[in-house]
PDB file of N, CA and C in Angstrom:
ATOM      1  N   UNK A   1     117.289  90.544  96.626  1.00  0.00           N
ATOM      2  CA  UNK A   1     116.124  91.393  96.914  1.00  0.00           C
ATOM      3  C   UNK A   1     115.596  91.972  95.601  1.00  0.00           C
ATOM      4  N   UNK A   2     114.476  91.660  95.483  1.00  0.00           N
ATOM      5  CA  UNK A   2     114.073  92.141  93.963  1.00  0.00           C
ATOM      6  C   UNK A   2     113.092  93.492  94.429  1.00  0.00           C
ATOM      7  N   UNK A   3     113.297  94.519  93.544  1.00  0.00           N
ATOM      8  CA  UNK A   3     112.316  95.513  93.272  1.00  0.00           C
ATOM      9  C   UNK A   3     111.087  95.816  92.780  1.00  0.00           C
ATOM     10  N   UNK A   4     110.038  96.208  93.341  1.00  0.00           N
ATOM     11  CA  UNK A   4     108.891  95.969  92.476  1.00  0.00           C
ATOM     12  C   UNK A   4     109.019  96.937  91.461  1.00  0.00           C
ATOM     13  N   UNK A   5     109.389  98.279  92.173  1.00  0.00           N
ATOM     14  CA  UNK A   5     108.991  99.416  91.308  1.00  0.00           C
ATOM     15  C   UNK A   5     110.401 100.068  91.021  1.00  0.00           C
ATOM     16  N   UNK A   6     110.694 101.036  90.087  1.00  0.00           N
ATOM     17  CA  UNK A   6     112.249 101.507  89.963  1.00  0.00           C
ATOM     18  C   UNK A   6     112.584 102.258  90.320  1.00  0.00           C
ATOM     19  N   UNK A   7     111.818 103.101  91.040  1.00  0.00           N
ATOM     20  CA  UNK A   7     111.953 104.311  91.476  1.00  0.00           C
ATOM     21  C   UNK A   7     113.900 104.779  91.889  1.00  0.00           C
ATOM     22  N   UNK A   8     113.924 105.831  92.131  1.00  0.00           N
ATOM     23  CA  UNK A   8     115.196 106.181  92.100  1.00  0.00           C
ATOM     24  C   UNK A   8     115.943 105.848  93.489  1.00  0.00           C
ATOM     25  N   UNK A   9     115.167 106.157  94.463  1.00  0.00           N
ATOM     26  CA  UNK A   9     115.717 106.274  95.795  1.00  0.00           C
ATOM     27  C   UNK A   9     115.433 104.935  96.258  1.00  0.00           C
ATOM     28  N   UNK A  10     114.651 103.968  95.293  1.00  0.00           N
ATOM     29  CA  UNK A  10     114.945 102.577  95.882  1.00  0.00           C
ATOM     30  C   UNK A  10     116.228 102.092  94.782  1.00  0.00           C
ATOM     31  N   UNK A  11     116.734 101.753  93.920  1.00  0.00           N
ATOM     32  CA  UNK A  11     117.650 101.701  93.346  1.00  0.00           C
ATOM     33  C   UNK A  11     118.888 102.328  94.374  1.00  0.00           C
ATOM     34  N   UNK A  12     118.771 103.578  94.590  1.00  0.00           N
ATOM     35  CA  UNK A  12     120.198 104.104  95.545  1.00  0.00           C
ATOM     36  C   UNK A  12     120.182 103.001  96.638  1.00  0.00           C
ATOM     37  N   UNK A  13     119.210 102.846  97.260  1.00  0.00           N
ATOM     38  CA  UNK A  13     119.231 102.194  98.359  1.00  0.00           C
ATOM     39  C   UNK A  13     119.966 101.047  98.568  1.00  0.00           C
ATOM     40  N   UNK A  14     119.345 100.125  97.179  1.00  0.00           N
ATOM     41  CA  UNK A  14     119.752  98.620  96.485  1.00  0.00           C
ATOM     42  C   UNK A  14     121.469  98.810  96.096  1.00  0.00           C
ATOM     43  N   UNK A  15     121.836  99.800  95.535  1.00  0.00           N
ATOM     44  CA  UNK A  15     123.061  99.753  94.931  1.00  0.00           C
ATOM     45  C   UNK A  15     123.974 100.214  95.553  1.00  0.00           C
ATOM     46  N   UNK A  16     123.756 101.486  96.818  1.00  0.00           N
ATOM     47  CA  UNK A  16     125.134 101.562  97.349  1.00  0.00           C
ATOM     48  C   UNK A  16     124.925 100.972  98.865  1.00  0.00           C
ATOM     49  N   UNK A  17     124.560  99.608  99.042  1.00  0.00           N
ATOM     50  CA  UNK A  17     124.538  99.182 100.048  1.00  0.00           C
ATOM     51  C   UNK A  17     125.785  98.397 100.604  1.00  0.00           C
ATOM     52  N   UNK A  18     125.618  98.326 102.007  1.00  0.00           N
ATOM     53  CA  UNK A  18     127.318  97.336 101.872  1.00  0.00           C
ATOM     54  C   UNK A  18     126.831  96.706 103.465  1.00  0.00           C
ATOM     55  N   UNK A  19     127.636  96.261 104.097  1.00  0.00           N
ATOM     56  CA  UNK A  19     127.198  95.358 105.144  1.00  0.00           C
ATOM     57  C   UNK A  19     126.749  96.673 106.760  1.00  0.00           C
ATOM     58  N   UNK A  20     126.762  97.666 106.469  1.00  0.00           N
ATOM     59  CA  UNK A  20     126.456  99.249 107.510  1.00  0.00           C
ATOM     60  C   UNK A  20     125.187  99.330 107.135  1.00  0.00           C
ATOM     61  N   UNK A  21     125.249  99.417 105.709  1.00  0.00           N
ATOM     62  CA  UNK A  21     124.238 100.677 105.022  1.00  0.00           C
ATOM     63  C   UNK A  21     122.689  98.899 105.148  1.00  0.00           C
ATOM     64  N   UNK A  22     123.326  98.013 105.116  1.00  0.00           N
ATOM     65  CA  UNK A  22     121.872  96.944 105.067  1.00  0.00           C
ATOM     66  C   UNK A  22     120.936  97.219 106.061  1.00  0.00           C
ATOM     67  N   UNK A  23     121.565  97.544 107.080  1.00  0.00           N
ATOM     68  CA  UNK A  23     120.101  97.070 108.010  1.00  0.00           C
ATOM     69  C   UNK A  23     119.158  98.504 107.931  1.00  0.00           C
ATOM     70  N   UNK A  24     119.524  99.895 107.757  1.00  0.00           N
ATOM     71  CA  UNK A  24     119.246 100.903 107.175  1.00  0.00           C
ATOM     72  C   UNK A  24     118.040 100.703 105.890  1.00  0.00           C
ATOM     73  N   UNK A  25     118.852  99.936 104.920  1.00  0.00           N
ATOM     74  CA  UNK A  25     117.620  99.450 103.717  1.00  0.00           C
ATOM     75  C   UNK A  25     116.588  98.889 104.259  1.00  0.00           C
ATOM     76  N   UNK A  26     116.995  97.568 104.941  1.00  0.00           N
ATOM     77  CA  UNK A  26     116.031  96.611 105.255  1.00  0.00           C
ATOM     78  C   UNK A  26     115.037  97.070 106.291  1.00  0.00           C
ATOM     79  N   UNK A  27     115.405  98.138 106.894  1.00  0.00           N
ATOM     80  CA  UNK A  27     114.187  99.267 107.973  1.00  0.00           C
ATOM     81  C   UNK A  27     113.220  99.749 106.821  1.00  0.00           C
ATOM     82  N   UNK A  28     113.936 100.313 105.932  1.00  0.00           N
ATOM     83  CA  UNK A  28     113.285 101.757 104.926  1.00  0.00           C
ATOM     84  C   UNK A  28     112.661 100.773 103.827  1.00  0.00           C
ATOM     85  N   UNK A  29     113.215  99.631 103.748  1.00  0.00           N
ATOM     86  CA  UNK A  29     112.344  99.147 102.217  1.00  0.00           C
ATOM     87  C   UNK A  29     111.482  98.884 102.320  1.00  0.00           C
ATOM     88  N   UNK A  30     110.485  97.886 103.452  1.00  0.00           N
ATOM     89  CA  UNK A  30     109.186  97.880 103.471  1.00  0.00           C
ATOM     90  C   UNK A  30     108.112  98.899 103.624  1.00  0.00           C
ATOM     91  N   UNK A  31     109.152 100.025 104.372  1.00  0.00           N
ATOM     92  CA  UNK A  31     108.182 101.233 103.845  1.00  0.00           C
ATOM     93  C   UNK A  31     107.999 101.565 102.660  1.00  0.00           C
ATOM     94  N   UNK A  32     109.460 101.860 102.118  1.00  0.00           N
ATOM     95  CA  UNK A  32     108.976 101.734 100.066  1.00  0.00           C
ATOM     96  C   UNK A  32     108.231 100.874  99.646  1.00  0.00           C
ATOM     97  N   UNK A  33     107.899 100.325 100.271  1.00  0.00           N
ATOM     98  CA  UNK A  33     106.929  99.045  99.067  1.00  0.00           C
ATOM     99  C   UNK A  33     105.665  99.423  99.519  1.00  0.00           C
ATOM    100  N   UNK A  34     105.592  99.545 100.968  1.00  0.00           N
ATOM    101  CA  UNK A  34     104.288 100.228 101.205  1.00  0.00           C
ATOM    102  C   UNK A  34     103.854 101.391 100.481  1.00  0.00           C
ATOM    103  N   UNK A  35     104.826 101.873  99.932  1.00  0.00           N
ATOM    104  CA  UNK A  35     104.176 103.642  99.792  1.00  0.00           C
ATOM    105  C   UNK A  35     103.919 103.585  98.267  1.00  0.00           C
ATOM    106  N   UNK A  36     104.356 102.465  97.082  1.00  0.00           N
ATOM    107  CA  UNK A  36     104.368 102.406  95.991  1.00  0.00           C
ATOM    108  C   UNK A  36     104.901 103.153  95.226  1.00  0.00           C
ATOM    109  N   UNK A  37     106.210 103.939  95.765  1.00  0.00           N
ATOM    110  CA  UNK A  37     106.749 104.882  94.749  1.00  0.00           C
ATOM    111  C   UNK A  37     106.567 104.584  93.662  1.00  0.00           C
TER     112      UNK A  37
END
């Protein structure tokens, strides 16, 4: 999954993920990308 932008709370998202915390990201990240942090 690549990042567009670096923002912080997408990085947390990306890095302390584990096989719980994925489907959690994968809800919330297209909202981050929408919102352009």
């Amino acid at each position: 999954m690549l990042l567009s932008g670096s923002s912080i709370l997408e990085n947390d998202l990306i890095l302390s993920h584990n096989d719980k915390d994925f489907e959690n990201i994968a809800a919330v990240y297209p909202f981050l990308k929408e919102q352009k942090i």
